[in-house]
PDB file of N, CA and C in Angstrom:
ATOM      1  N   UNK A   1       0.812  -1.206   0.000  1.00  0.00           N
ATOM      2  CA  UNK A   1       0.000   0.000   0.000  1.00  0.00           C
ATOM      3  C   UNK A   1       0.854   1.270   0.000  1.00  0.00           C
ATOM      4  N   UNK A   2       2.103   1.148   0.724  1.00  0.00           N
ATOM      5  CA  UNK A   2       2.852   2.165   0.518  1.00  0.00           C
ATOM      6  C   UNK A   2       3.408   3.197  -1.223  1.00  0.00           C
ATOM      7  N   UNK A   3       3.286   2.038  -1.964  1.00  0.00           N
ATOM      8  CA  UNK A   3       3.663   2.873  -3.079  1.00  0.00           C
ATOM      9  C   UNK A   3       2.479   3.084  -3.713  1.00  0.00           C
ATOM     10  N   UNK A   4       1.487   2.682  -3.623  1.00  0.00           N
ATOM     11  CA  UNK A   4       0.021   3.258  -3.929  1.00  0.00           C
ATOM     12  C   UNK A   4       0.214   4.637  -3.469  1.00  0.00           C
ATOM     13  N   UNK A   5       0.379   4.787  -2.503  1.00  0.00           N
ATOM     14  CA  UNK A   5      -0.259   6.207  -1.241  1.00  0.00           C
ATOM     15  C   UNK A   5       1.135   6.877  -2.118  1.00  0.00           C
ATOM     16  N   UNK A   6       2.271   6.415  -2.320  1.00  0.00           N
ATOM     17  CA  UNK A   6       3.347   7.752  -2.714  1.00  0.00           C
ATOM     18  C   UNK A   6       3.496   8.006  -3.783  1.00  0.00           C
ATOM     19  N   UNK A   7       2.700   7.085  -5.007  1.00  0.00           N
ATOM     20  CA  UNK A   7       2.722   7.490  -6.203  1.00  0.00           C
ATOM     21  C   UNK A   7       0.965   8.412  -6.449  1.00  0.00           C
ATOM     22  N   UNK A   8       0.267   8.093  -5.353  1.00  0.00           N
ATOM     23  CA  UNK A   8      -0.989   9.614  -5.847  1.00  0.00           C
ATOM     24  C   UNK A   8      -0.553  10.555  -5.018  1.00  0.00           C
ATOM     25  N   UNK A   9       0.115  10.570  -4.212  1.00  0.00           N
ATOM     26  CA  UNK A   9       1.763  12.044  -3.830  1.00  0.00           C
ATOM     27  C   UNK A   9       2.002  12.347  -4.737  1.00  0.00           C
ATOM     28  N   UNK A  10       2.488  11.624  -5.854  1.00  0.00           N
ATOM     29  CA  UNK A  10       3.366  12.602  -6.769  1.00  0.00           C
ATOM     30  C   UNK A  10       2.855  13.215  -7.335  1.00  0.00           C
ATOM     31  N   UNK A  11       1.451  12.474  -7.902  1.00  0.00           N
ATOM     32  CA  UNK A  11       0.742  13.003  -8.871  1.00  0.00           C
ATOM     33  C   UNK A  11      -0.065  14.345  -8.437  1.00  0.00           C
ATOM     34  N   UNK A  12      -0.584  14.443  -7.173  1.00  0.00           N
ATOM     35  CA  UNK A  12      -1.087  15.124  -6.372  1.00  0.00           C
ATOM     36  C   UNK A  12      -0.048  16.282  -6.301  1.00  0.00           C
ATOM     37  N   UNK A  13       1.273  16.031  -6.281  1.00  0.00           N
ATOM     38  CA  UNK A  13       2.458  17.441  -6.620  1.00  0.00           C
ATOM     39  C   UNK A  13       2.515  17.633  -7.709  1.00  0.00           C
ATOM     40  N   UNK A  14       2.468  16.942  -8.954  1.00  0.00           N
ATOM     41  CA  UNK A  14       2.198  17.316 -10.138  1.00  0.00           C
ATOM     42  C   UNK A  14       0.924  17.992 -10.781  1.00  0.00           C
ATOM     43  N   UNK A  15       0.037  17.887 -10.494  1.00  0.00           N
ATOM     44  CA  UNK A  15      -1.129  18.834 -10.833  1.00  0.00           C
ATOM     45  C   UNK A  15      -0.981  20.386  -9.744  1.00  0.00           C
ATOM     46  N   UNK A  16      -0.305  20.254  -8.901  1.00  0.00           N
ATOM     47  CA  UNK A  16      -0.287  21.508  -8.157  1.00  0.00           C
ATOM     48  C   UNK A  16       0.953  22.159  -8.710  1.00  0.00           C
ATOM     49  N   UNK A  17       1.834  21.761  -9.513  1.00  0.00           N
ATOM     50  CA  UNK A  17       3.288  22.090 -10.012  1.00  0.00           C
ATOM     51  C   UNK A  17       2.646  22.810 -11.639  1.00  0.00           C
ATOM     52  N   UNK A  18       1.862  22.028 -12.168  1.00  0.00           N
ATOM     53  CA  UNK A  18       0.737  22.340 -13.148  1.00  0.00           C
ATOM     54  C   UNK A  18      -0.182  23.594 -12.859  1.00  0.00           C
ATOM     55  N   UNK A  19      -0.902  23.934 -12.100  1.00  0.00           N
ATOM     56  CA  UNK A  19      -1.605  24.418 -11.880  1.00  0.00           C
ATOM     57  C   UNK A  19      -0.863  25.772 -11.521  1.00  0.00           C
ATOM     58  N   UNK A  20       0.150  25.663 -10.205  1.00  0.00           N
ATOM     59  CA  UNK A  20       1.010  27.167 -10.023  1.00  0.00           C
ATOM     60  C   UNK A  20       1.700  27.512 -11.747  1.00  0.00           C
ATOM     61  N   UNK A  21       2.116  26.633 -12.349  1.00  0.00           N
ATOM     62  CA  UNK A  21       2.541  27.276 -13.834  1.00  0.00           C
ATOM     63  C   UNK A  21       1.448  27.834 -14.812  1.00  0.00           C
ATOM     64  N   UNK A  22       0.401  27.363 -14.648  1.00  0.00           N
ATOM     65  CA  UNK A  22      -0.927  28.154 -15.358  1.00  0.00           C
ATOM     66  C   UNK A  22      -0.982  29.615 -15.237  1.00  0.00           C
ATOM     67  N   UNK A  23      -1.077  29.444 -13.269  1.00  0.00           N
ATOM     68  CA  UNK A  23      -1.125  30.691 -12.628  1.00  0.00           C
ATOM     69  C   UNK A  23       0.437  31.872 -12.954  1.00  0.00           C
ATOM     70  N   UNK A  24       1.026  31.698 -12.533  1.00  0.00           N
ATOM     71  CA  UNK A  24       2.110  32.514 -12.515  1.00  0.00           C
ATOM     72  C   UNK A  24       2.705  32.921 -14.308  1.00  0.00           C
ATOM     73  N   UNK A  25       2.422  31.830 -15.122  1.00  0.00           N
ATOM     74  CA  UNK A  25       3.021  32.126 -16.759  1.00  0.00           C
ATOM     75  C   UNK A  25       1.032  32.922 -17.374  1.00  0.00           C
ATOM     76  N   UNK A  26       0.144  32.786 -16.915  1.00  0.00           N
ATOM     77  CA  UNK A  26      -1.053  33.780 -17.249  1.00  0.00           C
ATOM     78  C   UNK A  26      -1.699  32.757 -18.571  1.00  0.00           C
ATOM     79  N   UNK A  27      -1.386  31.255 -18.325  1.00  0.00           N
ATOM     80  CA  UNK A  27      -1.710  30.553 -19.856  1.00  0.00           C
ATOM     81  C   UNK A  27      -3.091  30.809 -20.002  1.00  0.00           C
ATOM     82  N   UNK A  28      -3.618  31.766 -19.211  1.00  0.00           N
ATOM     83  CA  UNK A  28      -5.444  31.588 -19.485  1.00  0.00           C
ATOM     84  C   UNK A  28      -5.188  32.838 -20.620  1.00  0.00           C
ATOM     85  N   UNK A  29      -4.731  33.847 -20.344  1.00  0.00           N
ATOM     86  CA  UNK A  29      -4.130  34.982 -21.555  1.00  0.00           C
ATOM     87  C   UNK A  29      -4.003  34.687 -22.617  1.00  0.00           C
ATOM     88  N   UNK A  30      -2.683  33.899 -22.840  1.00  0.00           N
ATOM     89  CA  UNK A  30      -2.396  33.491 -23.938  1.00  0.00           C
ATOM     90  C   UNK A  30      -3.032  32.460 -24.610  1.00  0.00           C
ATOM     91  N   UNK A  31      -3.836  31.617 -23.954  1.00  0.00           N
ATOM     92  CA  UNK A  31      -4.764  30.944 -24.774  1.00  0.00           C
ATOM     93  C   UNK A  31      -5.958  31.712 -25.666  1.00  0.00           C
ATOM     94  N   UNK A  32      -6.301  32.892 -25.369  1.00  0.00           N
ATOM     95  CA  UNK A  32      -7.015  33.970 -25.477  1.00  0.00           C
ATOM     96  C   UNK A  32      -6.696  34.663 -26.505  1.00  0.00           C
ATOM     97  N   UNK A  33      -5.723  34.928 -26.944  1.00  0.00           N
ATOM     98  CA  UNK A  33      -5.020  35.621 -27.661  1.00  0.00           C
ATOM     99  C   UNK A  33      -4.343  34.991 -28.492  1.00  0.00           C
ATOM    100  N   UNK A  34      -4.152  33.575 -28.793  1.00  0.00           N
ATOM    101  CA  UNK A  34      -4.342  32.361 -29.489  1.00  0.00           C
ATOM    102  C   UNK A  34      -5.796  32.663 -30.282  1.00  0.00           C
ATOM    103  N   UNK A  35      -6.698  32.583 -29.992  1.00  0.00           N
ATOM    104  CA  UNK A  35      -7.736  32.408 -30.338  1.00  0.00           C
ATOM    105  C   UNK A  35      -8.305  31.012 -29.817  1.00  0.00           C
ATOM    106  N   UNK A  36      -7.809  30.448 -28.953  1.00  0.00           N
ATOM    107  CA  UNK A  36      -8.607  29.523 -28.125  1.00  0.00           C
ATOM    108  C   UNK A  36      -9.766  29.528 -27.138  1.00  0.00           C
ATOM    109  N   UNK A  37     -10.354  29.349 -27.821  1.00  0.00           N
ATOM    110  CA  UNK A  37     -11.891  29.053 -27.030  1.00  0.00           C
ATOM    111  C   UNK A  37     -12.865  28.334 -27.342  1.00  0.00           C
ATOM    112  N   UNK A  38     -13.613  27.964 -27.012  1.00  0.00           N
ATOM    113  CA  UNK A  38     -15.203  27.452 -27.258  1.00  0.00           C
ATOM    114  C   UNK A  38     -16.357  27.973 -26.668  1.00  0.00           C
ATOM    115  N   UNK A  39     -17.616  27.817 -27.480  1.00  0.00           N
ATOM    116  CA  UNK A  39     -18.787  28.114 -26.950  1.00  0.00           C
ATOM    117  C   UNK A  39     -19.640  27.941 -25.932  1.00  0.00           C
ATOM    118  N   UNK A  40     -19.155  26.367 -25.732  1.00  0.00           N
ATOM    119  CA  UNK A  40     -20.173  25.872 -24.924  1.00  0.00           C
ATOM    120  C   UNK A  40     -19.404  24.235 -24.747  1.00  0.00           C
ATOM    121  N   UNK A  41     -19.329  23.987 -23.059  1.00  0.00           N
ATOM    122  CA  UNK A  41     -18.984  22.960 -23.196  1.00  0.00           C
ATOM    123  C   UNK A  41     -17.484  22.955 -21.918  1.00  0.00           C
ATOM    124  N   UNK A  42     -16.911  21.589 -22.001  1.00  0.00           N
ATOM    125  CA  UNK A  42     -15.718  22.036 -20.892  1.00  0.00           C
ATOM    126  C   UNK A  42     -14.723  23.177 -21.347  1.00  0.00           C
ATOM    127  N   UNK A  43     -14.626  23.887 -20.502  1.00  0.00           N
ATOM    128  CA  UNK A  43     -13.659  25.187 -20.699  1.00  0.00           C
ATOM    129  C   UNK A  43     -12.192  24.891 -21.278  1.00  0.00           C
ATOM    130  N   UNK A  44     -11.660  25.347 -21.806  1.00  0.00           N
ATOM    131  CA  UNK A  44     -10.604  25.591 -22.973  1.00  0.00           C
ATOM    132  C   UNK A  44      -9.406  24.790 -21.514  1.00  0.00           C
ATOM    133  N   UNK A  45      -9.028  26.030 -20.506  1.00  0.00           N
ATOM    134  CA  UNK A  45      -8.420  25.742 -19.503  1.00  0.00           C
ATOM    135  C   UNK A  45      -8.306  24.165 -18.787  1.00  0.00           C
ATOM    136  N   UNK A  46      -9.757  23.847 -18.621  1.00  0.00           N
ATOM    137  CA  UNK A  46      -9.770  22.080 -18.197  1.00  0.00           C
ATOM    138  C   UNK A  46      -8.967  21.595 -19.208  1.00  0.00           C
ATOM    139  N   UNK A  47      -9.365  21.666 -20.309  1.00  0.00           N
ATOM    140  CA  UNK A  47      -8.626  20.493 -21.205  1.00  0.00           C
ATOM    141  C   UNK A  47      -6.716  20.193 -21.470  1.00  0.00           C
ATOM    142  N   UNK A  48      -6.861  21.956 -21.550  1.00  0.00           N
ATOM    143  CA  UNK A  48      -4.822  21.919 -21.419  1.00  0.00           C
ATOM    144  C   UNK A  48      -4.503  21.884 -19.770  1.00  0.00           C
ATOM    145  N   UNK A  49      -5.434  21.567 -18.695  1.00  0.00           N
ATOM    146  CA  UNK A  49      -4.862  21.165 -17.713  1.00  0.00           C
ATOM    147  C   UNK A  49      -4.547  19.606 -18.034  1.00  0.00           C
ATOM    148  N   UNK A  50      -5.940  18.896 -18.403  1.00  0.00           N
ATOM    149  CA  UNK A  50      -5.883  17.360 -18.192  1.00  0.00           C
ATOM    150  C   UNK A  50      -4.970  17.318 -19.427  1.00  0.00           C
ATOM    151  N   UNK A  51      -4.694  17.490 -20.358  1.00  0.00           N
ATOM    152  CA  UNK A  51      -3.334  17.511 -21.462  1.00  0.00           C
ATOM    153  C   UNK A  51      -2.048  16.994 -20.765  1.00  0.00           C
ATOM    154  N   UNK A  52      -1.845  18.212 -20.199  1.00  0.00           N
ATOM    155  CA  UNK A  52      -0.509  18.498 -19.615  1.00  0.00           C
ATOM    156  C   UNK A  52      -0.439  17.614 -18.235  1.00  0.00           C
ATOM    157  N   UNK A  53      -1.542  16.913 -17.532  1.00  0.00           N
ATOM    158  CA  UNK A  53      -1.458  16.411 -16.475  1.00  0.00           C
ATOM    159  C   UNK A  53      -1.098  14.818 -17.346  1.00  0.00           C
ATOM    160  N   UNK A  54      -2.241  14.417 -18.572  1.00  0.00           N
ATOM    161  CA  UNK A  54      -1.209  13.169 -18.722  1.00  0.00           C
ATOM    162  C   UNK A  54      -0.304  12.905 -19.456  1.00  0.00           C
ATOM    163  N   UNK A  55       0.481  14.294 -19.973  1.00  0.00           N
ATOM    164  CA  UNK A  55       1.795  14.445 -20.341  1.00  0.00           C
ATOM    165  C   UNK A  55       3.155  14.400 -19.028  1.00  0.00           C
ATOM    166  N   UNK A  56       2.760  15.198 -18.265  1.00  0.00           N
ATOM    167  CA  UNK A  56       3.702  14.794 -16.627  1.00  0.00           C
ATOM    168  C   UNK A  56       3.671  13.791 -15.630  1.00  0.00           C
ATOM    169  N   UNK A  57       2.398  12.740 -16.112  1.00  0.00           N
ATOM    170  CA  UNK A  57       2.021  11.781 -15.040  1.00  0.00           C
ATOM    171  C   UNK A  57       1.872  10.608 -16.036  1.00  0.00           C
ATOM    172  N   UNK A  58       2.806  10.583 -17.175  1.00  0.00           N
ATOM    173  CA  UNK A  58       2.864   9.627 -17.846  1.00  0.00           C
ATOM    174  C   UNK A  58       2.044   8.559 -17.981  1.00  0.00           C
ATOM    175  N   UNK A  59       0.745   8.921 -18.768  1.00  0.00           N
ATOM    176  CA  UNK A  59      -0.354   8.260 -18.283  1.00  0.00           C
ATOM    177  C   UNK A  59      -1.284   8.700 -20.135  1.00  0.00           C
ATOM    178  N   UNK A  60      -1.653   8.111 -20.884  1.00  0.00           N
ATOM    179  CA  UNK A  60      -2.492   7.843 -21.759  1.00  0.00           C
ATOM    180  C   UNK A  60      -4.306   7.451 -21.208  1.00  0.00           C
ATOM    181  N   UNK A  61      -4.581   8.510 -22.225  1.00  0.00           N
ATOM    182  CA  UNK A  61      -6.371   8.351 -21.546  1.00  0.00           C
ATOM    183  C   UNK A  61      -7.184   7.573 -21.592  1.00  0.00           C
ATOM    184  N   UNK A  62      -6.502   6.697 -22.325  1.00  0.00           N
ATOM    185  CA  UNK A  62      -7.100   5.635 -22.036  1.00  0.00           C
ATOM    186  C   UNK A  62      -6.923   4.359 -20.814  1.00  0.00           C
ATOM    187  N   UNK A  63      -5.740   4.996 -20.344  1.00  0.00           N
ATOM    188  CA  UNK A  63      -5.444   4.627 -18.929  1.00  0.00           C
ATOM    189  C   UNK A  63      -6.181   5.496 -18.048  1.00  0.00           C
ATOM    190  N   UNK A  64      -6.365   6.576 -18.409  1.00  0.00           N
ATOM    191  CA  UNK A  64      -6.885   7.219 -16.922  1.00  0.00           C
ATOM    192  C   UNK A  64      -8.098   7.216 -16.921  1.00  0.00           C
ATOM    193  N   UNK A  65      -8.851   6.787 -17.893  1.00  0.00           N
ATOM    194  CA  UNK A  65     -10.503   6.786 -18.072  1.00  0.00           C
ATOM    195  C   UNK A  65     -10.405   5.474 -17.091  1.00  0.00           C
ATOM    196  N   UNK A  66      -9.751   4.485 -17.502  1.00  0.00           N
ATOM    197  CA  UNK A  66      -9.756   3.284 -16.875  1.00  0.00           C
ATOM    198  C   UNK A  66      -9.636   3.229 -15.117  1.00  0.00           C
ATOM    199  N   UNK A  67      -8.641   4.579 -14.779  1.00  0.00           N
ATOM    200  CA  UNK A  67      -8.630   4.638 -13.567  1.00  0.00           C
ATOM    201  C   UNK A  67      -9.784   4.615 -12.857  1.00  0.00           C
ATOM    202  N   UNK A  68     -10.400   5.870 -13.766  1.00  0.00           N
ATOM    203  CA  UNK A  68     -11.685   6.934 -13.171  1.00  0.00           C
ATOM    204  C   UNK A  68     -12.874   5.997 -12.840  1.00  0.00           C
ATOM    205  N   UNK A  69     -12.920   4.999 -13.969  1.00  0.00           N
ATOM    206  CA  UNK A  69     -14.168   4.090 -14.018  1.00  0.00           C
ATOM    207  C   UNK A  69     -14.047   2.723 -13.547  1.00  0.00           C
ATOM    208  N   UNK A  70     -12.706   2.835 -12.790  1.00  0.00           N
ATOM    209  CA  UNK A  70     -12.138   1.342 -12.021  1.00  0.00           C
ATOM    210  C   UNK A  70     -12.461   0.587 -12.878  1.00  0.00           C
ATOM    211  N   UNK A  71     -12.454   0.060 -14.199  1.00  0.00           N
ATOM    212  CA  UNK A  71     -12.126  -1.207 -14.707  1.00  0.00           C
ATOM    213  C   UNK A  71     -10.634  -1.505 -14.444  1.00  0.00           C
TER     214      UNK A  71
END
């Protein structure tokens, strides 16, 4: 159980390592000024979070759907 509990640590420092770089580099701006957006639907921001979260947590979505839905 121990490396269960210290590997959702890491990940748990990695979305907060993620998240202060959103904040402090202003990527909600520059996505903006990109011309990134949508109408309606999950926000522009969710998606290049969960991007970049299973780009640093080495993880394919089709693994992490799998997490989410415990198969």
């Amino acid at each position: 159980m121990n490396n269960i509990s210290q590997y959702n640590e890491n990940e748990k420092q990695i979305m907060r390592s993620i998240m202060n770089f959103i904040k402090n580099f202003k990527v909600i701006s520059a996505l903006k000024k990109a011309n990134c957006y949508k109408e309606s639907g999950i926000p522009v921001l969710s998606i290049f979070f969960y991007l970049l979260q299973l780009v640093y947590t080495k993880k394919s979505m089709y693994m992490n759907y799998q997490k989410c839905t415990g198969f």
